[in-house]
C-alpha atoms as a PDB file:
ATOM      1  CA  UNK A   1     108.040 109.974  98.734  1.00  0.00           C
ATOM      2  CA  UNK A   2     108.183 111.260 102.095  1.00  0.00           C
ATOM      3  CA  UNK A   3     105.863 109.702 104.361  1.00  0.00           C
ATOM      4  CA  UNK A   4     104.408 113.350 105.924  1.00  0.00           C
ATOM      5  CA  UNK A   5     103.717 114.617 101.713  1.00  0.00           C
ATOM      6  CA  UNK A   6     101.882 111.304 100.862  1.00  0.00           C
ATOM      7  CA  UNK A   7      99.338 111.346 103.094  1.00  0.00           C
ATOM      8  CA  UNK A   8      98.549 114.793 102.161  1.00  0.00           C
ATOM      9  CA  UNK A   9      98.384 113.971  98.864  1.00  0.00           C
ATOM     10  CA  UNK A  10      96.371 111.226  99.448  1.00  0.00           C
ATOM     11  CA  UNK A  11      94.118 113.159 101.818  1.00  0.00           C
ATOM     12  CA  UNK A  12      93.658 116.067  99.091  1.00  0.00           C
ATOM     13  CA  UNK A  13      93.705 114.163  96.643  1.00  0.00           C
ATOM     14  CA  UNK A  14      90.846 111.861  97.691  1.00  0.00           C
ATOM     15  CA  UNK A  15      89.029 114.918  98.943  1.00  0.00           C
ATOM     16  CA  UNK A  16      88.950 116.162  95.290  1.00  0.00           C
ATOM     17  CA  UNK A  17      88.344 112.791  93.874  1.00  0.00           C
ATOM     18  CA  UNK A  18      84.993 112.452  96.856  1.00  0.00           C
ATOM     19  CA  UNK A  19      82.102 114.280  94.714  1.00  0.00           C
ATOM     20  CA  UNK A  20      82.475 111.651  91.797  1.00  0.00           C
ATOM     21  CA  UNK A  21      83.894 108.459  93.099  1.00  0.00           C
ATOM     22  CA  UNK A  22      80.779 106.271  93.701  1.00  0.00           C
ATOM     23  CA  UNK A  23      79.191 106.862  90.538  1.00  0.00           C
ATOM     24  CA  UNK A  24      82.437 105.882  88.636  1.00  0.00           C
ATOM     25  CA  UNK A  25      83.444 103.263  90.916  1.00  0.00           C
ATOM     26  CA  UNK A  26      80.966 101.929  92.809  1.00  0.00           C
ATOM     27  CA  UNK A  27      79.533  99.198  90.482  1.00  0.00           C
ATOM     28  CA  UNK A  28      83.014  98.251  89.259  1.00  0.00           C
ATOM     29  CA  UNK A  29      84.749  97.677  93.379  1.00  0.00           C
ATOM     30  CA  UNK A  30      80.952  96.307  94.127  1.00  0.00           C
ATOM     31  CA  UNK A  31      82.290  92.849  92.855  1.00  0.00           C
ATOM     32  CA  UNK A  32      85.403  93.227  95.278  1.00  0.00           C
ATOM     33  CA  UNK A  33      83.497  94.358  98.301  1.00  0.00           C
ATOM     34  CA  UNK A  34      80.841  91.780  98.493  1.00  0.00           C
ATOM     35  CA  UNK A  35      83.821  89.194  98.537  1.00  0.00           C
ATOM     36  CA  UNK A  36      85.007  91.400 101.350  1.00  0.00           C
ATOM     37  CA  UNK A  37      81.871  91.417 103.145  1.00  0.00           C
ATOM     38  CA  UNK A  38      81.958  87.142 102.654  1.00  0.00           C
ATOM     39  CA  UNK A  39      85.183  87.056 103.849  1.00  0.00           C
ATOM     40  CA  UNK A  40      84.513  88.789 107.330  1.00  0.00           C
ATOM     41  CA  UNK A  41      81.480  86.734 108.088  1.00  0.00           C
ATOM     42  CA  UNK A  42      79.838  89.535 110.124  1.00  0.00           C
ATOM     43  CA  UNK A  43      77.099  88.115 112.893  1.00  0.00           C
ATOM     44  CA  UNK A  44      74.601  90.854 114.656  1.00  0.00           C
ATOM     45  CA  UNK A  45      75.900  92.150 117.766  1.00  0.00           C
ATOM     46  CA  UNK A  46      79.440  92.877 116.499  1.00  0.00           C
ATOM     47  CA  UNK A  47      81.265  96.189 116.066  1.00  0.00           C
ATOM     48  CA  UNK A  48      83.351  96.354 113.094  1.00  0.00           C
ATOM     49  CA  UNK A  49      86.510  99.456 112.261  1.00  0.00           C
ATOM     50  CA  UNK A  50      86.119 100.097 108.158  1.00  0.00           C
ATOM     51  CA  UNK A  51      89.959 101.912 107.408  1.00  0.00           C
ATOM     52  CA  UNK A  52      89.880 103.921 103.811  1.00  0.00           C
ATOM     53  CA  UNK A  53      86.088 103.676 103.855  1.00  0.00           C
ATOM     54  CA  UNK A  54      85.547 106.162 101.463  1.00  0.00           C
ATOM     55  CA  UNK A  55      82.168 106.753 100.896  1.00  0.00           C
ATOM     56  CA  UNK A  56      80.987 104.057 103.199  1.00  0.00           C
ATOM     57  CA  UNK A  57      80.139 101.491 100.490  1.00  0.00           C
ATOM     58  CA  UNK A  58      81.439  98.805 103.248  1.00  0.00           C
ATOM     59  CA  UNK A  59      80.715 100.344 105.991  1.00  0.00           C
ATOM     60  CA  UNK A  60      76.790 100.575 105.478  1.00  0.00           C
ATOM     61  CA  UNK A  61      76.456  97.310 104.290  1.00  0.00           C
ATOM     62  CA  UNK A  62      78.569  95.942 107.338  1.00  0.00           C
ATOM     63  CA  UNK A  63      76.103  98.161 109.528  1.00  0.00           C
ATOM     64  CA  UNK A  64      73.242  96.250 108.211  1.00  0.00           C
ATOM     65  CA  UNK A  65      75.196  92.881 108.622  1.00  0.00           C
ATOM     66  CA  UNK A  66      75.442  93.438 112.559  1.00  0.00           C
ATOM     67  CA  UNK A  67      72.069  95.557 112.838  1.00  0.00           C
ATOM     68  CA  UNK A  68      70.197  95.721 115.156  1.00  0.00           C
ATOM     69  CA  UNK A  69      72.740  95.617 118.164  1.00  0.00           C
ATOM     70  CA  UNK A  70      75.790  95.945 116.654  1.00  0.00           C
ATOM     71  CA  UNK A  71      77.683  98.854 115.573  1.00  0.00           C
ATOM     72  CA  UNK A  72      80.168  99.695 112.139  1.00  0.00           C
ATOM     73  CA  UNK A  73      82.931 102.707 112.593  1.00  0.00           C
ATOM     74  CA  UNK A  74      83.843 103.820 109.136  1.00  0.00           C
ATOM     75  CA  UNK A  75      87.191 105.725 109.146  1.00  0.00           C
ATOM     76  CA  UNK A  76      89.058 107.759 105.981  1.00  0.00           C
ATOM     77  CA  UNK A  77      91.716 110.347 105.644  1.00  0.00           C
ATOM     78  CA  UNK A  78      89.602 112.161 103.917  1.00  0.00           C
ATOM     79  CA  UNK A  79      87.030 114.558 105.386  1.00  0.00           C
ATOM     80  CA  UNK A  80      85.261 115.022 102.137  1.00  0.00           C
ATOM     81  CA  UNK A  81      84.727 111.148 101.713  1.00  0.00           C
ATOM     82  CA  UNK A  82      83.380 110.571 105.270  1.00  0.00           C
ATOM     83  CA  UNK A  83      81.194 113.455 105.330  1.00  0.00           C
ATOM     84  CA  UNK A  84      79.492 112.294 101.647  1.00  0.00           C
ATOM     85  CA  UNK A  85      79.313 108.497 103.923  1.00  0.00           C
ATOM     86  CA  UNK A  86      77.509 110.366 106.974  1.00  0.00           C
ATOM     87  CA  UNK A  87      75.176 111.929 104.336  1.00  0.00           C
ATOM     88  CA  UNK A  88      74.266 108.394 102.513  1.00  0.00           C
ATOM     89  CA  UNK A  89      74.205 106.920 106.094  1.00  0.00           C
ATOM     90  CA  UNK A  90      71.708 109.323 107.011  1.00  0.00           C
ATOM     91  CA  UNK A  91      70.072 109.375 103.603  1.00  0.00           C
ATOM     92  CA  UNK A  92      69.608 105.257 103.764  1.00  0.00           C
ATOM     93  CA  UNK A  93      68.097 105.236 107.540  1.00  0.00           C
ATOM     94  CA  UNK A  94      71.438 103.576 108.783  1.00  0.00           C
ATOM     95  CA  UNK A  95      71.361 104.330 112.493  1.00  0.00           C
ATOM     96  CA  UNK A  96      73.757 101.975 113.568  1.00  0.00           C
ATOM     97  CA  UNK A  97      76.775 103.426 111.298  1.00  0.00           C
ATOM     98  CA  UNK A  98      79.628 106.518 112.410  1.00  0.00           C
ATOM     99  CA  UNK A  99      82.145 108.093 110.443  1.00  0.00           C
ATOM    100  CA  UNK A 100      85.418 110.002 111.040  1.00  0.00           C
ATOM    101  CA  UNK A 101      88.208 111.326 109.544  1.00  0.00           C
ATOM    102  CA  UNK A 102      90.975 109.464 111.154  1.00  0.00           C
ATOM    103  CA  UNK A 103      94.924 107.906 110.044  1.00  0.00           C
ATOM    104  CA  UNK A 104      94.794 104.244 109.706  1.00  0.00           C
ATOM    105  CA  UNK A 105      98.290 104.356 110.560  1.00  0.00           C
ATOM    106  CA  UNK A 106      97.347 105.638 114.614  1.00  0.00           C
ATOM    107  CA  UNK A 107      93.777 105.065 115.244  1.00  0.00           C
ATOM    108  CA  UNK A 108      91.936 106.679 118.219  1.00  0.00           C
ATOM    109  CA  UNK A 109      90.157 103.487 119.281  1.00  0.00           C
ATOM    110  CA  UNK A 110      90.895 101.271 122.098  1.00  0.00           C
ATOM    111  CA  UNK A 111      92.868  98.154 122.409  1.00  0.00           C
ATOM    112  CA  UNK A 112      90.686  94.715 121.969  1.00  0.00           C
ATOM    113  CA  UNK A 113      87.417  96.912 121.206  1.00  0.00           C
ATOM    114  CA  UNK A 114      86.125  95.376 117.758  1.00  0.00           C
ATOM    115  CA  UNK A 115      85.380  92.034 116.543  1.00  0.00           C
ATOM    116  CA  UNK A 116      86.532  92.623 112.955  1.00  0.00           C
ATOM    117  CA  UNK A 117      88.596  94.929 110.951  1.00  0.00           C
ATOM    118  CA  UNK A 118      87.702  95.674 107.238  1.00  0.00           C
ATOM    119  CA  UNK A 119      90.033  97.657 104.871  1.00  0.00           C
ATOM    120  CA  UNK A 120      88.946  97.284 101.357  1.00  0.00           C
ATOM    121  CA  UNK A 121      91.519  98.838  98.631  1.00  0.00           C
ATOM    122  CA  UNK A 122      92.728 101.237 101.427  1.00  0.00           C
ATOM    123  CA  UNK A 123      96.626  99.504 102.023  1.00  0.00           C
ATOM    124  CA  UNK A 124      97.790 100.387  98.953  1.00  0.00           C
ATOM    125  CA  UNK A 125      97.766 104.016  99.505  1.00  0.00           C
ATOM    126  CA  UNK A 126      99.491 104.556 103.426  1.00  0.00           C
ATOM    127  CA  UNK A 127     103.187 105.222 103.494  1.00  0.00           C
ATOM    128  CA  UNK A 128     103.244 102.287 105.842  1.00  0.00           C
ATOM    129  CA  UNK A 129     100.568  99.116 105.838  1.00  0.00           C
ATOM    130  CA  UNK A 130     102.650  97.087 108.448  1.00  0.00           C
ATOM    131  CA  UNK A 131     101.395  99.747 110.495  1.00  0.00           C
ATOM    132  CA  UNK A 132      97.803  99.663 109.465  1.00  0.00           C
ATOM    133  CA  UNK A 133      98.416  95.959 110.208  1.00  0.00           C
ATOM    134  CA  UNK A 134      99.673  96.620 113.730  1.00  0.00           C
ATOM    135  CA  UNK A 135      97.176  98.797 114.742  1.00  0.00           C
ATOM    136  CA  UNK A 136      94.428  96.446 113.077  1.00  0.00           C
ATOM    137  CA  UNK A 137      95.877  93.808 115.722  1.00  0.00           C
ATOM    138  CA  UNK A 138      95.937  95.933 118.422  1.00  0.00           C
ATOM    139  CA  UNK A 139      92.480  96.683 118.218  1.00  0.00           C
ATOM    140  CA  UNK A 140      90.771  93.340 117.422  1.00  0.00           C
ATOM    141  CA  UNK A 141      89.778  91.460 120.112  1.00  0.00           C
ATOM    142  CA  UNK A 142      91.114  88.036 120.838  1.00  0.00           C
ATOM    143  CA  UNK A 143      90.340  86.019 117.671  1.00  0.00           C
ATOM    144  CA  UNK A 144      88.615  88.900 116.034  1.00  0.00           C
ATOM    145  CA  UNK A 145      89.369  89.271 112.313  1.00  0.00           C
ATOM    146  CA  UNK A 146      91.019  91.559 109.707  1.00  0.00           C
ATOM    147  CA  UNK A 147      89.564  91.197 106.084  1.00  0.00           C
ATOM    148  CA  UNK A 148      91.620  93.204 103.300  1.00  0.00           C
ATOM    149  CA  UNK A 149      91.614  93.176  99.886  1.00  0.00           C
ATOM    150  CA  UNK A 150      94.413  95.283  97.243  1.00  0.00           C
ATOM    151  CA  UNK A 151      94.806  95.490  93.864  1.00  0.00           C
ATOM    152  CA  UNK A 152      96.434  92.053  92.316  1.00  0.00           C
ATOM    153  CA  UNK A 153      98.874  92.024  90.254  1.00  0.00           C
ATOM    154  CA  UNK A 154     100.163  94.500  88.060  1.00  0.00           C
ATOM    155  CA  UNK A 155     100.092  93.024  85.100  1.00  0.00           C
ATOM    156  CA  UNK A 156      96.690  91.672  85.636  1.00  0.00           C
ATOM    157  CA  UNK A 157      95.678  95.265  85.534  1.00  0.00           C
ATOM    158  CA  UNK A 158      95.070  96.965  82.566  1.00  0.00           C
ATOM    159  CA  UNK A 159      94.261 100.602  84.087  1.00  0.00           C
ATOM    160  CA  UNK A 160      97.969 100.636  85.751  1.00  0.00           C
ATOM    161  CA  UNK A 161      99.646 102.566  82.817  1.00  0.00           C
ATOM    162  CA  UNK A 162      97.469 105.338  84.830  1.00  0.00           C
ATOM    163  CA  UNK A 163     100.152 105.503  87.411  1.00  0.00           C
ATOM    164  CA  UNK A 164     103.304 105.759  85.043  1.00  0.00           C
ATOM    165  CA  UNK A 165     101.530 108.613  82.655  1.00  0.00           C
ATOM    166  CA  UNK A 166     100.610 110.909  85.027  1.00  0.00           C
ATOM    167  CA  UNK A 167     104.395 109.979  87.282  1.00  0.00           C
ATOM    168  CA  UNK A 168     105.748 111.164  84.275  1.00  0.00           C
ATOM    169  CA  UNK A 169     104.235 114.943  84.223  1.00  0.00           C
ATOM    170  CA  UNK A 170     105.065 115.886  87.857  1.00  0.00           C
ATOM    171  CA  UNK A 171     108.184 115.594  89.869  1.00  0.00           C
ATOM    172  CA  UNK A 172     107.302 112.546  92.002  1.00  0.00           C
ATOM    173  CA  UNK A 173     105.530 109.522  92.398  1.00  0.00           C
ATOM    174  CA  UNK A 174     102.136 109.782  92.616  1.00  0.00           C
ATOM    175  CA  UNK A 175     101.701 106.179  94.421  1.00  0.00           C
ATOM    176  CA  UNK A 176     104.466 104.617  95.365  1.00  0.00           C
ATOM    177  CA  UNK A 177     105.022 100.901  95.347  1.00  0.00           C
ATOM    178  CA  UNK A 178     101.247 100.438  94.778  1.00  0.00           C
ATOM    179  CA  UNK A 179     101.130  96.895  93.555  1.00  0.00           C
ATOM    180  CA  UNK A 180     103.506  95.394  95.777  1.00  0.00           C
ATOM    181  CA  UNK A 181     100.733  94.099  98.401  1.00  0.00           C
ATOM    182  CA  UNK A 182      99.277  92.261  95.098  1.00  0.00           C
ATOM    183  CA  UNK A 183     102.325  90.057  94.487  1.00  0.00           C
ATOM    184  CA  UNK A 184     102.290  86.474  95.638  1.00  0.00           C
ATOM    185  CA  UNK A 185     101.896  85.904  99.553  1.00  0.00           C
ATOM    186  CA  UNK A 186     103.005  89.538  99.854  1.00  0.00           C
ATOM    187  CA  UNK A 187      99.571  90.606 102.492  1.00  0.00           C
ATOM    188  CA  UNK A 188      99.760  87.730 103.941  1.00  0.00           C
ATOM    189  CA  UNK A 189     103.413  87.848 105.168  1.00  0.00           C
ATOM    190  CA  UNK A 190     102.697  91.524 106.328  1.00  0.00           C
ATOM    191  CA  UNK A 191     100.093  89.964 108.313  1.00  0.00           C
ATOM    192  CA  UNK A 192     102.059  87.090 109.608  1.00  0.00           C
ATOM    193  CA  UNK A 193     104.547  90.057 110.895  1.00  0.00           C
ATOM    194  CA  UNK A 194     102.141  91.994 112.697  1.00  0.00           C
ATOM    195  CA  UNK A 195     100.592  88.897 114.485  1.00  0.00           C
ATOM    196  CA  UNK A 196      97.999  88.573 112.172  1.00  0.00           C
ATOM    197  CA  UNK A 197      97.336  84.555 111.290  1.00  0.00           C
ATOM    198  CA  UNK A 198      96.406  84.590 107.622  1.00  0.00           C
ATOM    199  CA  UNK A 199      93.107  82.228 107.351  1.00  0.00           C
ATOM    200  CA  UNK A 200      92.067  82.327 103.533  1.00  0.00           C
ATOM    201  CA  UNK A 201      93.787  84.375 100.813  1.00  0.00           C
ATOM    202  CA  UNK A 202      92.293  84.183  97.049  1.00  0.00           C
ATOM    203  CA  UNK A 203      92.894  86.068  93.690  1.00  0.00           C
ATOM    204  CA  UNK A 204      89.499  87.853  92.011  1.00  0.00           C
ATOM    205  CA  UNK A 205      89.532  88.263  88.228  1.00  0.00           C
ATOM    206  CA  UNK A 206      87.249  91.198  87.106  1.00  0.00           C
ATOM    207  CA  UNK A 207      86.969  93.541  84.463  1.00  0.00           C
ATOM    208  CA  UNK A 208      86.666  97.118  84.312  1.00  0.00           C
ATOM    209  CA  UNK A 209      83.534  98.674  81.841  1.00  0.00           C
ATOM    210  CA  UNK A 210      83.867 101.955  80.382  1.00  0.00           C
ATOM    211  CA  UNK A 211      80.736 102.750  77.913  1.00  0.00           C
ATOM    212  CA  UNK A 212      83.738 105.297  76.612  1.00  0.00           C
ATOM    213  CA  UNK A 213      86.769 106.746  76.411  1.00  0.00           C
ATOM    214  CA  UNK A 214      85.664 109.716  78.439  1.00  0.00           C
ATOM    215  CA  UNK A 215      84.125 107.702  81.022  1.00  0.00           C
ATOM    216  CA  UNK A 216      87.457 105.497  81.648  1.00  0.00           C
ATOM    217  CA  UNK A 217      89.500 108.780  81.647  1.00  0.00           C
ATOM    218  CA  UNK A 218      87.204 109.771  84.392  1.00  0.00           C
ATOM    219  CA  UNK A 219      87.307 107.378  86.395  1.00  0.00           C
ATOM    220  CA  UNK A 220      91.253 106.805  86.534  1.00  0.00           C
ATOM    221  CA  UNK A 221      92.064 110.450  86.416  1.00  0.00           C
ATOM    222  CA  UNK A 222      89.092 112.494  88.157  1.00  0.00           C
ATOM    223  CA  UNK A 223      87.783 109.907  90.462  1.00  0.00           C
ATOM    224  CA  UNK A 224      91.065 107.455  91.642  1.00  0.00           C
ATOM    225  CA  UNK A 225      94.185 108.465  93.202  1.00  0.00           C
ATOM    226  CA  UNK A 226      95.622 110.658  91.111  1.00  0.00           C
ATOM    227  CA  UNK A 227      93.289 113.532  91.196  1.00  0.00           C
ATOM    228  CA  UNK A 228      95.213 115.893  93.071  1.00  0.00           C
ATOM    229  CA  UNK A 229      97.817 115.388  90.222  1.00  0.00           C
ATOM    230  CA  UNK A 230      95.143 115.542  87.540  1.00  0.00           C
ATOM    231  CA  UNK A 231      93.789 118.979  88.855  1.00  0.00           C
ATOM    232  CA  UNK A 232      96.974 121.219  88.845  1.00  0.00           C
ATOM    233  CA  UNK A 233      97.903 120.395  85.178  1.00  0.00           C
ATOM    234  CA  UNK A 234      97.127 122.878  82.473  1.00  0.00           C
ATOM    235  CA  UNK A 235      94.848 121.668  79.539  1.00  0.00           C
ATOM    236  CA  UNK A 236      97.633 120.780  77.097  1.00  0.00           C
ATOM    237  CA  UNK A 237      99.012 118.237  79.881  1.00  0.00           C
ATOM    238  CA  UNK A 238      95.421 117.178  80.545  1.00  0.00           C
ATOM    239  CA  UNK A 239      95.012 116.195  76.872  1.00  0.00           C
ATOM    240  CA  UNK A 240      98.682 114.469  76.758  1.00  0.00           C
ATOM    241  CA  UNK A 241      97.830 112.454  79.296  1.00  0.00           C
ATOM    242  CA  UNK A 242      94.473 111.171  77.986  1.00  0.00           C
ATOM    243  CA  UNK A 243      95.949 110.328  75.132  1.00  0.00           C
ATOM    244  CA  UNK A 244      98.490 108.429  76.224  1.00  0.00           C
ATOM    245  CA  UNK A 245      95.704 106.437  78.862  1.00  0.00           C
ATOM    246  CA  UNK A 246      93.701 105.759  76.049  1.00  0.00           C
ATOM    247  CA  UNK A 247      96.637 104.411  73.526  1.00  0.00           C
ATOM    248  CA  UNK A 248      97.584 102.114  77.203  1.00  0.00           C
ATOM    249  CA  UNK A 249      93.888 100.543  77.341  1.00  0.00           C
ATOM    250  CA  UNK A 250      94.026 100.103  73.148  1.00  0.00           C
ATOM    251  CA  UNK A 251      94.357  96.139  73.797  1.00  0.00           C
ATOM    252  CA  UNK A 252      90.840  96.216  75.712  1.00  0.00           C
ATOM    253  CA  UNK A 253      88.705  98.759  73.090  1.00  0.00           C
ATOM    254  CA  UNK A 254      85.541  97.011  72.991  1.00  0.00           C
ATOM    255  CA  UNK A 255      83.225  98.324  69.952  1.00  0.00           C
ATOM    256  CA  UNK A 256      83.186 102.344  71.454  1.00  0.00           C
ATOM    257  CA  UNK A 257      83.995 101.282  75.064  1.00  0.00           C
ATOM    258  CA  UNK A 258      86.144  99.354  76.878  1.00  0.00           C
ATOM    259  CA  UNK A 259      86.510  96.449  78.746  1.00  0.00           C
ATOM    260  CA  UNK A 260      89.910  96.443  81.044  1.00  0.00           C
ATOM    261  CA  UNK A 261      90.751  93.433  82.893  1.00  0.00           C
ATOM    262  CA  UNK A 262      91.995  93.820  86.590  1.00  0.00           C
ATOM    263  CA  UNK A 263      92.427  91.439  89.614  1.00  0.00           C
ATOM    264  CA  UNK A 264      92.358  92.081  93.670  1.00  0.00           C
ATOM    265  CA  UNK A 265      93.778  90.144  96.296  1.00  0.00           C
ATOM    266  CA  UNK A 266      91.336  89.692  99.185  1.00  0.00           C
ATOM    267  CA  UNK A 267      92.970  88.208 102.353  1.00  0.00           C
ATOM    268  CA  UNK A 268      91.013  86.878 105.867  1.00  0.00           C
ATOM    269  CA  UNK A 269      93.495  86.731 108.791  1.00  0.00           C
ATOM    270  CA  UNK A 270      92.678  86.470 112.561  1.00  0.00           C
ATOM    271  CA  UNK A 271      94.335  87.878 115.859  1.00  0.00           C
ATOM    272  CA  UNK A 272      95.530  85.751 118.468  1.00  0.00           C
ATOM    273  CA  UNK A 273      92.714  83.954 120.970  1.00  0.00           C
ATOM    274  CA  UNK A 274      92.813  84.524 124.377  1.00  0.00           C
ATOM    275  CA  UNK A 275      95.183  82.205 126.492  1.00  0.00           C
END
């Protein structure tokens, strides 16, 4: 897909996919995050850059984590997600938190100005990540840190028929080359190239929980990344395609829900230290 048409679909699509995404992922990633949040070791004082923060999930807890001096920037492509994360920052008394619509790829924000970089399940979706990774390193400070974390591999998750089912209903990939950041060493060797050390990579086992088969259709289709996709087909396509999901998560039917394994990747890597 061409670079330019996949971060508008990303951006509309995550826009549409805004209004319901906590509630159907925010206790399934919470798992993910807080390993995240371990990973980056945040003291008080420091200001931390959150790319694809999405509803601020991250964000406000890395807020907290550097309160009362410190300061967390939380950055999407979506205006519809950062505007819901300036509404919960507000709603939860979290002073010390901004948000802005902003490209990962070119980020307004000077060189050597943050102490960490966090991009949680973000990397997956930019036409290019070695240039998330660049500007990541251009705006740590010496020895600051970059803490990411993808989706593992493939086969380890169960919800990826998703992808293939809905690719197969509309003339072009949806997300392109979305697991490849989950095979072996893959993030860290990005890293390496953009003069990022990798510290400590490890592999998270989790599973997915679906009380049904509406609420797992949901959550791949409505709230995930291929909403834009989901809300331009008619109803007869809509109930193809959640019939085919459902026969692709038949291995994990648990009683009337479902329980879907998946895995993440979640990589620490540091920036050079001053000469």
């Amino acid at each position: 897909m061409e670079p330019r048409l996949q971060r508008r679909v990303q951006r509309y699509g995550w826009d549409l996919a805004a209004p319901g995404y906590e509630g159907l992922w925010g206790a399934q990633l919470a798992g993910v995050q807080a390993a995240l949040l371990t990973g980056a070791a945040l003291r008080p004082g420091e200001r931390v850059l959150d790319l694809a923060c999405g509803t601020g999930l991250v964000t406000l807890a890395a807020a907290r984590a550097v309160a009362p001096s410190g300061h967390a920037l939380g950055t999407d492509l979506s205006g519809e997600m950062v505007a819901l994360a300036a509404q919960q920052a507000q709603r939860q008394g979290v002073s010390n938190a901004g948000f802005t619509r902003m490209d990962a790829e070119h980020l307004a924000v000077a060189d050597g100005s943050v102490d960490a970089v966090l991009c949680s399940l973000g990397l997956m979706y930019v036409p290019g990540p070695e240039h998330v990774l660049s500007e990541a390193r251009r705006v740590l400070r010496p020895g600051g840190r970059l803490v990411a974390s993808v989706w593992g591999e493939r086969a380890r998750c169960g919800w990826a028929g998703v992808l293939g089912i809905v690719d197969a209903e509309v003339s072009s990939e949806v997300c392109p080359l979305f697991f490849r950041l989950g095979q072996a060493g893959a993030l860290a060797r990005l890293c390496a190239e953009a003069s990022l050390a990798p510290v400590e990579e490890h592999r998270l086992r989790s599973t997915l929980t679906y009380e049904d088969g509406g609420q797992a259709c949901d959550a791949a289709l409505v709230g995930g990344p291929v909403a834009l996709a989901w809300s331009r087909f008619d109803e007869a396509t809509r109930e193809r395609v959640r019939e085919r999901y459902l026969a692709s998560l038949a291995p994990w039917h648990v009683g009337t829900g479902y329980a879907v394994p998946a895995e993440f990747v979640v990589l620490v890597a540091r920036a050079p230290a001053a000469p």
